[in-house]
N, C-alpha and C. Protein backbone atom coordinates (compact mmCIF):
# COMPACT_ATOMS: atom_id res chain seq x y z
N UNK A 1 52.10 -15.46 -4.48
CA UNK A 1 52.82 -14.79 -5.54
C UNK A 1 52.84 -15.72 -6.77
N UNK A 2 52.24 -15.44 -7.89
CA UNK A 2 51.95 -15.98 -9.05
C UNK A 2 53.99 -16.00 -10.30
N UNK A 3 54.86 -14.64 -9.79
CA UNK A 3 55.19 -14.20 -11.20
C UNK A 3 56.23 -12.81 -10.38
N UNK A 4 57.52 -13.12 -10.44
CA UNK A 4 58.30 -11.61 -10.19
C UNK A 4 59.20 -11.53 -11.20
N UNK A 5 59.03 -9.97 -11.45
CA UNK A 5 59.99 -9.67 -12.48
C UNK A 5 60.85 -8.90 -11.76
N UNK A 6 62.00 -8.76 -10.65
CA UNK A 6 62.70 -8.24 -10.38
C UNK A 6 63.91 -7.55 -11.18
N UNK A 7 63.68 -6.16 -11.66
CA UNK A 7 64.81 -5.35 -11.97
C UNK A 7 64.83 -5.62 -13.07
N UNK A 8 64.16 -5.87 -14.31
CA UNK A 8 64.36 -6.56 -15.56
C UNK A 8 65.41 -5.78 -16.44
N UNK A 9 66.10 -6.22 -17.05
CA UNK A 9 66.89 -5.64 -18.29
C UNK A 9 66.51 -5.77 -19.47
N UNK A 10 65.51 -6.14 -20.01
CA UNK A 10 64.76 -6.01 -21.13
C UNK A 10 63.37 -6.01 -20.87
N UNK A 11 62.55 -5.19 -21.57
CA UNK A 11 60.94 -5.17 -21.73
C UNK A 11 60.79 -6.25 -22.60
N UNK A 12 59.42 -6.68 -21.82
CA UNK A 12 58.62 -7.89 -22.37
C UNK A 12 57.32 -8.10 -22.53
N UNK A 13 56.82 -9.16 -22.29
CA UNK A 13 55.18 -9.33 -22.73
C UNK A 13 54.69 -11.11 -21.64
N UNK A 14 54.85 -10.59 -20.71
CA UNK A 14 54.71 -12.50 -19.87
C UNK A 14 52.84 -12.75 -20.45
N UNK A 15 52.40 -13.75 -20.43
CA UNK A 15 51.03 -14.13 -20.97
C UNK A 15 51.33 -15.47 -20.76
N UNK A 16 49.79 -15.82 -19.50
CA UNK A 16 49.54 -17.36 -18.60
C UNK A 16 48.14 -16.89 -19.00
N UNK A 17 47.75 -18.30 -19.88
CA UNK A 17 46.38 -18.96 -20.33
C UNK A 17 46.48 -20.53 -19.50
N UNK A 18 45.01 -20.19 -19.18
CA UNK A 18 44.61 -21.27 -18.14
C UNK A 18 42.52 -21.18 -18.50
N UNK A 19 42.18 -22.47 -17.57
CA UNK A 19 40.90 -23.13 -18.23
C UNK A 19 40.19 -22.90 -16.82
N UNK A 20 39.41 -22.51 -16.79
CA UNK A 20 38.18 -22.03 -15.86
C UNK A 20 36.89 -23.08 -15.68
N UNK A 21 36.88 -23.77 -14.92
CA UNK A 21 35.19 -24.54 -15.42
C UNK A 21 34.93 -25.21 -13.92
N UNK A 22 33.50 -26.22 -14.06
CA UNK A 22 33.02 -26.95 -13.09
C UNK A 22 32.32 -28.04 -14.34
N UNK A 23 31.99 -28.85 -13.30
CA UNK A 23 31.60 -29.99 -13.35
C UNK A 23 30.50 -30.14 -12.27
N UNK A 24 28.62 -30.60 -12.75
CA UNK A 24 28.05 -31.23 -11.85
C UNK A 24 27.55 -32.07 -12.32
N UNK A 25 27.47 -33.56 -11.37
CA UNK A 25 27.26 -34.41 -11.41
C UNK A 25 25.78 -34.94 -10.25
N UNK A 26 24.59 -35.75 -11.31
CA UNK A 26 23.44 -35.71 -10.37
C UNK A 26 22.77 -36.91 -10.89
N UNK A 27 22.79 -38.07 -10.24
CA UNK A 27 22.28 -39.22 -10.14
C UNK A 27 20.41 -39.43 -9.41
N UNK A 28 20.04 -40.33 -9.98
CA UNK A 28 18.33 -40.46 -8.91
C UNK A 28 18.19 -42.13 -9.75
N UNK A 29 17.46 -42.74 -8.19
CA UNK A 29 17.68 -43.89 -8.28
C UNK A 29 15.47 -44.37 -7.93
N UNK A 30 15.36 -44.91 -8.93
CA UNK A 30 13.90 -45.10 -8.50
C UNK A 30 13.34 -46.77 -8.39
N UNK A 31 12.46 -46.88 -7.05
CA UNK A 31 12.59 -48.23 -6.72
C UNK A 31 10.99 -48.55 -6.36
N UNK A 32 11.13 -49.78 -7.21
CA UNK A 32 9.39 -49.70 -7.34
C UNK A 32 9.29 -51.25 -6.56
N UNK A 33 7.80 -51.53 -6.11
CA UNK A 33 8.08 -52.89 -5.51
C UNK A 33 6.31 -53.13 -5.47
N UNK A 34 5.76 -54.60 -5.45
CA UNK A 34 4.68 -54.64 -5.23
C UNK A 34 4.65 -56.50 -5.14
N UNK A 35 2.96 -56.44 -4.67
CA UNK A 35 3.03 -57.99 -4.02
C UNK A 35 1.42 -57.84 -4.09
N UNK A 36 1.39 -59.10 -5.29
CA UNK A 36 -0.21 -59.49 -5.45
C UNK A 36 -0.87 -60.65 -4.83
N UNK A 37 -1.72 -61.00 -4.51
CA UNK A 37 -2.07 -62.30 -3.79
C UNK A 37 -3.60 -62.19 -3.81
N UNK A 38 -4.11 -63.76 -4.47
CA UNK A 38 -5.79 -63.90 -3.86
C UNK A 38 -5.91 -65.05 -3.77
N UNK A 39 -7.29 -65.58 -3.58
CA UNK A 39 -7.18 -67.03 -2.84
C UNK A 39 -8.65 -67.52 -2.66
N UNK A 40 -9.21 -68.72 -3.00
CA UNK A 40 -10.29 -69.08 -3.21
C UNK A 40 -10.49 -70.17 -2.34
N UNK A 41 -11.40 -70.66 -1.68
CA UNK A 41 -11.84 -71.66 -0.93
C UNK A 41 -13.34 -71.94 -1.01
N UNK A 42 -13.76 -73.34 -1.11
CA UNK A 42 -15.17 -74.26 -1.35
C UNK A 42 -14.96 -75.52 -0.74
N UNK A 43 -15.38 -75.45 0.48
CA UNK A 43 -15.20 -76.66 0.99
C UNK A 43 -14.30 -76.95 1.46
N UNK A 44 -13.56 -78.08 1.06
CA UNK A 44 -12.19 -78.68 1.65
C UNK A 44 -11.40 -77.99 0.27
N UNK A 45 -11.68 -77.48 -0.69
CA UNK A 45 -10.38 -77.47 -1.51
C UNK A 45 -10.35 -75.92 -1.36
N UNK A 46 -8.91 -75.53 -1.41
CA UNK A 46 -8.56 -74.14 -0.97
C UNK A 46 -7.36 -73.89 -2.61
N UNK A 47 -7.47 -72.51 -2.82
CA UNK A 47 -6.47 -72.65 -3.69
C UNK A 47 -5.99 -71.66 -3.61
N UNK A 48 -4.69 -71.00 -4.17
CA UNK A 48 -4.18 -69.05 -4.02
C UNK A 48 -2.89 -69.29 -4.81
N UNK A 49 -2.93 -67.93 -5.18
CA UNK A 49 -2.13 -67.83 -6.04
C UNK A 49 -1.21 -66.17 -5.17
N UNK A 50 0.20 -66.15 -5.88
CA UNK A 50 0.85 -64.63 -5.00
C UNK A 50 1.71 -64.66 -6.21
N UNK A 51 2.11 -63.03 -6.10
CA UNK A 51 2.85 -62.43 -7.43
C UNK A 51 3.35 -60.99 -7.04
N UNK A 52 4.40 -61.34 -7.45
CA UNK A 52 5.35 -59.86 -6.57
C UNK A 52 6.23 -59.70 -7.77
N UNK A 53 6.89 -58.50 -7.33
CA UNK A 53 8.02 -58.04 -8.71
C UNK A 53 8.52 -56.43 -8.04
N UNK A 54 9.67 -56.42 -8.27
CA UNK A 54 10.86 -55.14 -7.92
C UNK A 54 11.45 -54.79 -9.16
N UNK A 55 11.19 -53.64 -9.58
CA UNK A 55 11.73 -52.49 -10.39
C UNK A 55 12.73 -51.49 -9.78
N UNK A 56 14.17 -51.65 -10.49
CA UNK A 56 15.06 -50.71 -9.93
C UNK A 56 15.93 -49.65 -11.36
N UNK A 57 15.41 -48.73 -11.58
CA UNK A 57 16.01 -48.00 -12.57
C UNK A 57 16.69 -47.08 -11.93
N UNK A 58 18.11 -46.23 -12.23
CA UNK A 58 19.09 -45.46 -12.22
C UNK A 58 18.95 -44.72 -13.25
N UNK A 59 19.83 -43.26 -12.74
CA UNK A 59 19.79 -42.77 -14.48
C UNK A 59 21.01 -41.59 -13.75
N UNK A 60 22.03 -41.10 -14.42
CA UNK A 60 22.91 -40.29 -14.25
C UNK A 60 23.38 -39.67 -15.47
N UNK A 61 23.31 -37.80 -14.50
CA UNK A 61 23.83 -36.59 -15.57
C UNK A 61 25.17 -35.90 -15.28
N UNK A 62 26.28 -35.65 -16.39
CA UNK A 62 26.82 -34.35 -15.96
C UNK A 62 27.50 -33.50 -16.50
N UNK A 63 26.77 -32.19 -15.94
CA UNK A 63 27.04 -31.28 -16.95
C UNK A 63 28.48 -30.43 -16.68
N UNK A 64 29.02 -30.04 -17.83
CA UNK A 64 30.87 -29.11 -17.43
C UNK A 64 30.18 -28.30 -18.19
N UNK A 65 31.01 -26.89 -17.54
CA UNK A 65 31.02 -25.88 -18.80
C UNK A 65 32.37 -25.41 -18.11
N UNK A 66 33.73 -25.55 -19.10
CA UNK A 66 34.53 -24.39 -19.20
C UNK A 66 35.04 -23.38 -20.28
N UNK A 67 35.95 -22.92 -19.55
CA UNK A 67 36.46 -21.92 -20.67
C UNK A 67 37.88 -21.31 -20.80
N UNK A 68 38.68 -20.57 -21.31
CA UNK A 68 39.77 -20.13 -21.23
C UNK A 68 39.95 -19.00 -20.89
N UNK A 69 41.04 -18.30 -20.38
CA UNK A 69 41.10 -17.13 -19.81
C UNK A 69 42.69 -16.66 -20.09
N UNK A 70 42.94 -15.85 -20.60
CA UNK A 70 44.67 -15.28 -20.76
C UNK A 70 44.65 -13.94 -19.91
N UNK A 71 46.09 -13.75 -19.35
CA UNK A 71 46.17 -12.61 -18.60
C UNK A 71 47.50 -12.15 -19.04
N UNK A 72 47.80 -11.21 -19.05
CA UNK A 72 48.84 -10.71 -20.10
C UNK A 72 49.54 -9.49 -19.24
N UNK A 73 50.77 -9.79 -18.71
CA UNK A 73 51.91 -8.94 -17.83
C UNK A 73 53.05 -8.10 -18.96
N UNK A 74 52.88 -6.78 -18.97
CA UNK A 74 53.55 -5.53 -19.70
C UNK A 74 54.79 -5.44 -18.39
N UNK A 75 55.87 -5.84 -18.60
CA UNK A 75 56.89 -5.36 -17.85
C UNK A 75 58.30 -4.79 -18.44
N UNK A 76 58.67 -3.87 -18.25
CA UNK A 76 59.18 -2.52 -18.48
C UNK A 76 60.61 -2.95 -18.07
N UNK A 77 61.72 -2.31 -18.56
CA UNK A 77 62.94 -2.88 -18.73
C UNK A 77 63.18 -1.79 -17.15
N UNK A 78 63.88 -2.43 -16.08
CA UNK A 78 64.39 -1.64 -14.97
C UNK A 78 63.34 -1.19 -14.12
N UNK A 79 61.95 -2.04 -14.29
CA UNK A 79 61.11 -1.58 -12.92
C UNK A 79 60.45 -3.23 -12.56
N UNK A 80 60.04 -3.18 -11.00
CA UNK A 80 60.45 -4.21 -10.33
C UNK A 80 58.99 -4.87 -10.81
N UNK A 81 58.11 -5.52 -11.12
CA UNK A 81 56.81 -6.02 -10.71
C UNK A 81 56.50 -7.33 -10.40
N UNK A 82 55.71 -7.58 -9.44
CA UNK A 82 55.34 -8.89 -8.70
C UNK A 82 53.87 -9.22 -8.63
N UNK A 83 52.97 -10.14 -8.89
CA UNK A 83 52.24 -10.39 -9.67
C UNK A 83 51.88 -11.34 -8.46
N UNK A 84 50.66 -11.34 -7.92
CA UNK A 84 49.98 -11.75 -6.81
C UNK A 84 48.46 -11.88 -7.15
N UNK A 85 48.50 -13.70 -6.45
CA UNK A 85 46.87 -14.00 -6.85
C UNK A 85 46.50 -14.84 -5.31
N UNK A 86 45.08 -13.90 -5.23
CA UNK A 86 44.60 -14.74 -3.39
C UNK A 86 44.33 -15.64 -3.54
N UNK A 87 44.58 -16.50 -2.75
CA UNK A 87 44.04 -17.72 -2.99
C UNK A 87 42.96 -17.83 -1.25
N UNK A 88 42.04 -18.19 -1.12
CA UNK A 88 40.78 -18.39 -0.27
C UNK A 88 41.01 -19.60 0.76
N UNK A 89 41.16 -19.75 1.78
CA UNK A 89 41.28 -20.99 2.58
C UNK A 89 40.05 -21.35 3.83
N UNK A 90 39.95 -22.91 3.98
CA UNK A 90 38.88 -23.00 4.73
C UNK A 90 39.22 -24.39 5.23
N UNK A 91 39.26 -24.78 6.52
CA UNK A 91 39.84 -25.77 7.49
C UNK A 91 38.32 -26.26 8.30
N UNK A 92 37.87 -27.33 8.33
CA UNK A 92 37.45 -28.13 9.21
C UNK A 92 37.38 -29.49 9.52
N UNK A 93 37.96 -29.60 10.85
CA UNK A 93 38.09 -30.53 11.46
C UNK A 93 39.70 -30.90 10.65
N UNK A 94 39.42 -32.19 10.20
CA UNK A 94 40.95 -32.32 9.39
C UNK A 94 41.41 -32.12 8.03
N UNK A 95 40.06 -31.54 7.89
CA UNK A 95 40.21 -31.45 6.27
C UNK A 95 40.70 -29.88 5.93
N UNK A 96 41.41 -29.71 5.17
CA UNK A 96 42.05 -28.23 4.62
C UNK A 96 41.89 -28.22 2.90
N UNK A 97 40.91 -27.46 2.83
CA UNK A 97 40.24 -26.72 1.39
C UNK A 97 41.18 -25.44 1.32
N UNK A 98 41.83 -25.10 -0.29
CA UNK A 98 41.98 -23.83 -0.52
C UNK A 98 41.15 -23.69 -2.22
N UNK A 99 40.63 -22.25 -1.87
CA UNK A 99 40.32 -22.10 -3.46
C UNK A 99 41.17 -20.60 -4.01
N UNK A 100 41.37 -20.91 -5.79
CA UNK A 100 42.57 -19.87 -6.27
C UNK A 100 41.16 -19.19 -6.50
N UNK A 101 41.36 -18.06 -6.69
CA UNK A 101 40.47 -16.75 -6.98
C UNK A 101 40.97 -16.30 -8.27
N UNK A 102 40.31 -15.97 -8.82
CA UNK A 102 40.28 -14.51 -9.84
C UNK A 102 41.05 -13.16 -9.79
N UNK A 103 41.24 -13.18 -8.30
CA UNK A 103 41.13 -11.98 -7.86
C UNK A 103 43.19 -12.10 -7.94
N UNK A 104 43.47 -11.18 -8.65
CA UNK A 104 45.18 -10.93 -9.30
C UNK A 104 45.62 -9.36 -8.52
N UNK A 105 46.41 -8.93 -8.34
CA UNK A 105 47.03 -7.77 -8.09
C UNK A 105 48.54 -7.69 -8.48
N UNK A 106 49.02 -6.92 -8.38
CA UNK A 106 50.34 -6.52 -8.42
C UNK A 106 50.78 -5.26 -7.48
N UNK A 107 52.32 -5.10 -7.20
CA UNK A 107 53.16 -4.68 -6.40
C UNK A 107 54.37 -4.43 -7.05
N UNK A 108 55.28 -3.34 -6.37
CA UNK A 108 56.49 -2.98 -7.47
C UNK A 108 57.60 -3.98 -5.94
N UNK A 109 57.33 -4.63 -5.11
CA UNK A 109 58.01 -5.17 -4.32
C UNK A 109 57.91 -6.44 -3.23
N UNK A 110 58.89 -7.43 -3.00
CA UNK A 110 58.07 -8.85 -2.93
C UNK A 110 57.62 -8.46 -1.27
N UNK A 111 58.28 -7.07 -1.00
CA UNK A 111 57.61 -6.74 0.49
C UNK A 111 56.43 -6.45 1.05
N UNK A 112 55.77 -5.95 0.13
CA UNK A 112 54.37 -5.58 -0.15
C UNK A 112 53.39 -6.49 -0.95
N UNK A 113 52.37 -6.44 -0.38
CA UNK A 113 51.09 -7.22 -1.05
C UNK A 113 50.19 -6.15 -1.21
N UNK A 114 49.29 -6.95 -2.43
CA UNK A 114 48.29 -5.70 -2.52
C UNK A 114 46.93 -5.85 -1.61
N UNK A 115 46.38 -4.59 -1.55
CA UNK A 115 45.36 -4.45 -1.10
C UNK A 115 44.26 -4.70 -2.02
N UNK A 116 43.16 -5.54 -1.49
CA UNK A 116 41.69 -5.41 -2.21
C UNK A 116 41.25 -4.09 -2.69
């Protein structure tokens, strides 16, 4: 239940603005590596040379987009309304996720919920 106007004695105008968005975030990590070596020999004298080197570059993005949203409740002087928003739930293991929805209804009573 978002919002009850039980039995009101004056008409009004209720209005809840709120911000809608996401955020993704995406990293890549690139890893370079190499190992040179040669080597000469004549006789007794031997000689060599070796040459290596590691390259490690990163690079990270992220993009938001939100936005605003107003919802605007007409309630009437002497009628009851109750203002209901689902909210989505999801449990595993120990972790407990809920997400709020979009999804709003109303009811003239806090006994009743609405139907989809």
């Amino acid at each position: 239940m978002i919002k009850a106007f039980i039995d009101p004695l004056a008409t009004h105008t209720f209005t809840q603005t709120y911000k809608v968005g996401k955020s993704l975030t995406s990293s890549v990590t690139e890893q370079h590596g190499w190992n040179v070596s040669a080597g000469i020999a004549k006789g007794i004298f031997s000689a060599s040379a070796e040459y290596s080197g590691y390259v490690e570059k990163s690079s990270e993005k992220t993009r938001s987009q939100e936005y605003e949203e107003t919802t605007t409740i007409q309630v009437t002087a002497g009628k009851t309304v109750v203002v209901w928003q689902y909210v989505f739930g999801m449990q595993q293991y120990d972790g407990v996720y809920s997400f709020q929805s979009d999804i709003i209804g109303d009811t003239d009573s806090l006994e009743h919920t609405p139907s989809i």
